[in-house]
Protein backbone atom coordinates (compact mmCIF):
# COMPACT_ATOMS: atom_id res chain seq x y z
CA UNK A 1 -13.23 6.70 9.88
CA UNK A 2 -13.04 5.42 13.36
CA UNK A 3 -10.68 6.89 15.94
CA UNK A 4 -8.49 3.40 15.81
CA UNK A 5 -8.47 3.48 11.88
CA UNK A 6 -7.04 6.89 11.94
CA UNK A 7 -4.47 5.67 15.08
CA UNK A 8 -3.51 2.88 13.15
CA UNK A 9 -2.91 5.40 9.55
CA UNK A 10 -0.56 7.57 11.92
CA UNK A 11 1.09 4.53 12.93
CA UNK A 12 1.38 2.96 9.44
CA UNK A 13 3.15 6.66 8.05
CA UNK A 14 5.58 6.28 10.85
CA UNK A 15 6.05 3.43 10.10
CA UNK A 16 6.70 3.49 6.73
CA UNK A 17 9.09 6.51 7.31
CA UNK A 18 11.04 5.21 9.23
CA UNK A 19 11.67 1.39 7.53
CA UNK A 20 11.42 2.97 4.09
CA UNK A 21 12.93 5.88 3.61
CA UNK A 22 11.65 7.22 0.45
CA UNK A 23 8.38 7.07 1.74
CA UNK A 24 9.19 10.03 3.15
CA UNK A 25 10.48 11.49 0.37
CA UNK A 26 7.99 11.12 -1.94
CA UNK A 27 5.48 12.34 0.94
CA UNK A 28 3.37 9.19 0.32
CA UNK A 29 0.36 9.47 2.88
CA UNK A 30 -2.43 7.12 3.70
CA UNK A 31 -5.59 8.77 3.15
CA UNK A 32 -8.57 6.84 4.23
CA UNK A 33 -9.27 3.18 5.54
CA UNK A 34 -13.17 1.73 5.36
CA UNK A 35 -14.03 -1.78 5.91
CA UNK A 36 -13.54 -2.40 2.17
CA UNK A 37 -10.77 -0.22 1.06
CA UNK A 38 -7.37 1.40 1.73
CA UNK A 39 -6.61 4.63 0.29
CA UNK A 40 -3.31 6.32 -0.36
CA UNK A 41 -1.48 8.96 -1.91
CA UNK A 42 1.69 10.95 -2.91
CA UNK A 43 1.49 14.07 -4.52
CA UNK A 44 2.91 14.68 -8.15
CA UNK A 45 6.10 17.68 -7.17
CA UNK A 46 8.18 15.42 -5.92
CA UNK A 47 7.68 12.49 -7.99
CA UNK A 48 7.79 14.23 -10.92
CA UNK A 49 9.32 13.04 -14.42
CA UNK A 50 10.79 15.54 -17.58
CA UNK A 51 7.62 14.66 -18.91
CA UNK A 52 5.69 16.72 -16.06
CA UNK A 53 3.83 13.35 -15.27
CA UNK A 54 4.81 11.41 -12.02
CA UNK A 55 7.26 9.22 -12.32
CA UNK A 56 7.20 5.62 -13.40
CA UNK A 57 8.62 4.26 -9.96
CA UNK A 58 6.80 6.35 -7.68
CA UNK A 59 3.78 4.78 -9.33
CA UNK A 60 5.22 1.75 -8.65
CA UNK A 61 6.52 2.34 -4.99
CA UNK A 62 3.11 4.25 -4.67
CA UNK A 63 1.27 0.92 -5.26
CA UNK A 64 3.92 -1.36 -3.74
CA UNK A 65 3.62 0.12 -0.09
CA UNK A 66 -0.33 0.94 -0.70
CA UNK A 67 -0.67 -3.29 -0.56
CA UNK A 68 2.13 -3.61 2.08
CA UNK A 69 0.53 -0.88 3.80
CA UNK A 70 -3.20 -2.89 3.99
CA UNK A 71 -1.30 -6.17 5.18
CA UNK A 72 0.02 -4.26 7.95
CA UNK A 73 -3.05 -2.56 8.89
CA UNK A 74 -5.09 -5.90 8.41
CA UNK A 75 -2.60 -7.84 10.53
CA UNK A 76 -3.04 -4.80 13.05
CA UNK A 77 -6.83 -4.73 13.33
CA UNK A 78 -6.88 -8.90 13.49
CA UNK A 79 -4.14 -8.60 16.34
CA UNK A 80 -1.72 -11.04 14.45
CA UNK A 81 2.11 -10.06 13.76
CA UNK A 82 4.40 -11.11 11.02
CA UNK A 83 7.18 -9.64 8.87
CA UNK A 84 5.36 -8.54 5.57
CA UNK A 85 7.71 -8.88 2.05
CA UNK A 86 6.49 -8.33 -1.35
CA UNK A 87 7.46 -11.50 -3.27
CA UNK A 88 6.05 -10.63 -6.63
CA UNK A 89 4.54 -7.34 -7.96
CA UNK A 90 3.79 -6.26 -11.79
CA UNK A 91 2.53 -3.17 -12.92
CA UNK A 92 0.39 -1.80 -16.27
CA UNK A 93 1.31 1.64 -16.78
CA UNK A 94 -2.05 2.42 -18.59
CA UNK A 95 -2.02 6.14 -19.02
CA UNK A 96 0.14 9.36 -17.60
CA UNK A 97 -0.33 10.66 -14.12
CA UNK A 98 -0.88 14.38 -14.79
CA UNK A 99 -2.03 15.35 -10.90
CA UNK A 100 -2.32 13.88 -7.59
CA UNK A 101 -3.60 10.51 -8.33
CA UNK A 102 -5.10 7.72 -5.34
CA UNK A 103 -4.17 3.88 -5.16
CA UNK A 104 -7.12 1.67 -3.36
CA UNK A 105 -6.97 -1.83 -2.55
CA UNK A 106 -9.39 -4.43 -1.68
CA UNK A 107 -8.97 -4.69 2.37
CA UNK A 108 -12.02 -7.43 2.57
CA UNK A 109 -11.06 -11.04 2.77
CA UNK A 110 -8.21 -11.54 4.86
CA UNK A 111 -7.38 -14.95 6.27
CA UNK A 112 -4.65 -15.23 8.36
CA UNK A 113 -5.68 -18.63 9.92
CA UNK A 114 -1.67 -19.89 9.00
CA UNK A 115 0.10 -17.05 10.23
CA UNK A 116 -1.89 -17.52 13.41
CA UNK A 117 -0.13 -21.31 13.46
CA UNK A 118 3.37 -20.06 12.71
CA UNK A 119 3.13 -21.11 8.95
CA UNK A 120 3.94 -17.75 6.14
CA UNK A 121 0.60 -16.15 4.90
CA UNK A 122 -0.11 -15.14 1.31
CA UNK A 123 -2.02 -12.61 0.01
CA UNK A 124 -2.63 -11.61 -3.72
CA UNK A 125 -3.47 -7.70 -3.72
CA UNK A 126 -4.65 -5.55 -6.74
CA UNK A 127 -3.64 -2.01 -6.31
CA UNK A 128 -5.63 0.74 -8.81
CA UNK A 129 -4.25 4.13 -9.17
CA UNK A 130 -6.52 7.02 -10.00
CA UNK A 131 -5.90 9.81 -11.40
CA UNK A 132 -8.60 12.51 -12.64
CA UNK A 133 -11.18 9.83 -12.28
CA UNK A 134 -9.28 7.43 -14.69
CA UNK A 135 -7.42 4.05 -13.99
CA UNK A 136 -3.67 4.99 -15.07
CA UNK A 137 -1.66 1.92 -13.46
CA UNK A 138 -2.86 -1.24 -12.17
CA UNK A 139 -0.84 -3.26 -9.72
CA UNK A 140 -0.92 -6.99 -9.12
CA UNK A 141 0.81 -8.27 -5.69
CA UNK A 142 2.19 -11.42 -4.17
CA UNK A 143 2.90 -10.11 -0.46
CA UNK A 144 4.23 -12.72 2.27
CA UNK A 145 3.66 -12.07 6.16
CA UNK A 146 6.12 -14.50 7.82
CA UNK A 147 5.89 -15.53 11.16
CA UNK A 148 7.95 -13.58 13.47
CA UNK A 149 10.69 -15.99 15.18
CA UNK A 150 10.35 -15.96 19.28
């Protein structure tokens, strides 16, 4: 990971720490970004359920700022700005989180030739969460990066 990259991560934790406050909370962290992926993760303690299996809306925050969180960073490395809002997410709870588990995302193909012209950008993200080397959730996206007003 290049010495910008990992810049950028600090920047994006702060970030998200400061905006969204139980980031913090549930100690999500971004682990790794490539030129194909973004990699994040939060560890079970704190999201924990009475099931001993992280909760159901950590998993769902979990995956909700991993997509917001490769926006930013994509708008960030292409030197464009604009206010990013999720307008649409779903989640398949496929099978229980038992440890630490990842969420990737798809960080190739972003276009943000309208955002550029003042027009809202949209991007349609799939989020995976791992867990033990098994899929558990899968997370589908609709995230909005409005121009910022001058």
């Amino acid at each position: 990971m290049t010495a910008n990259n990992q810049t950028l991560l600090k920047q994006l934790i702060e970030t998200w720490h400061s905006t969204i406050p139980v980031s913090q909370f549930m100690q999500i962290k971004p682990l790794e970004l490539t030129e194909s992926t973004f990699t994040v993760t939060a560890p079970i303690e704190p999201n924990i359920n009475c099931h001993n299996t992280m909760f159901a809306g950590s998993l769902s925050t979990l995956a909700t700022l991993t997509g917001w969180g490769a926006v930013w960073l994509q708008q960030k490395l292409n030197n464009v700005e604009g206010d990013i809002v999720l307008a649409d997410g779903h989640i398949r709870y496929l099978a229980p989180v038992t440890s630490q588990p990842t969420a990737t995302v798809d960080c190739k193909n972003f276009d943000f030739s309208r955002l550029v012209t003042g027009k809202k950008q949209r991007f349609e993200l799939k989020v995976n969460i791992i867990c033990k080397q098994k899929l558990c959730a899968e997370f589908a996206g609709i995230y909005v990066s409005l121009p910022l007003e001058n």
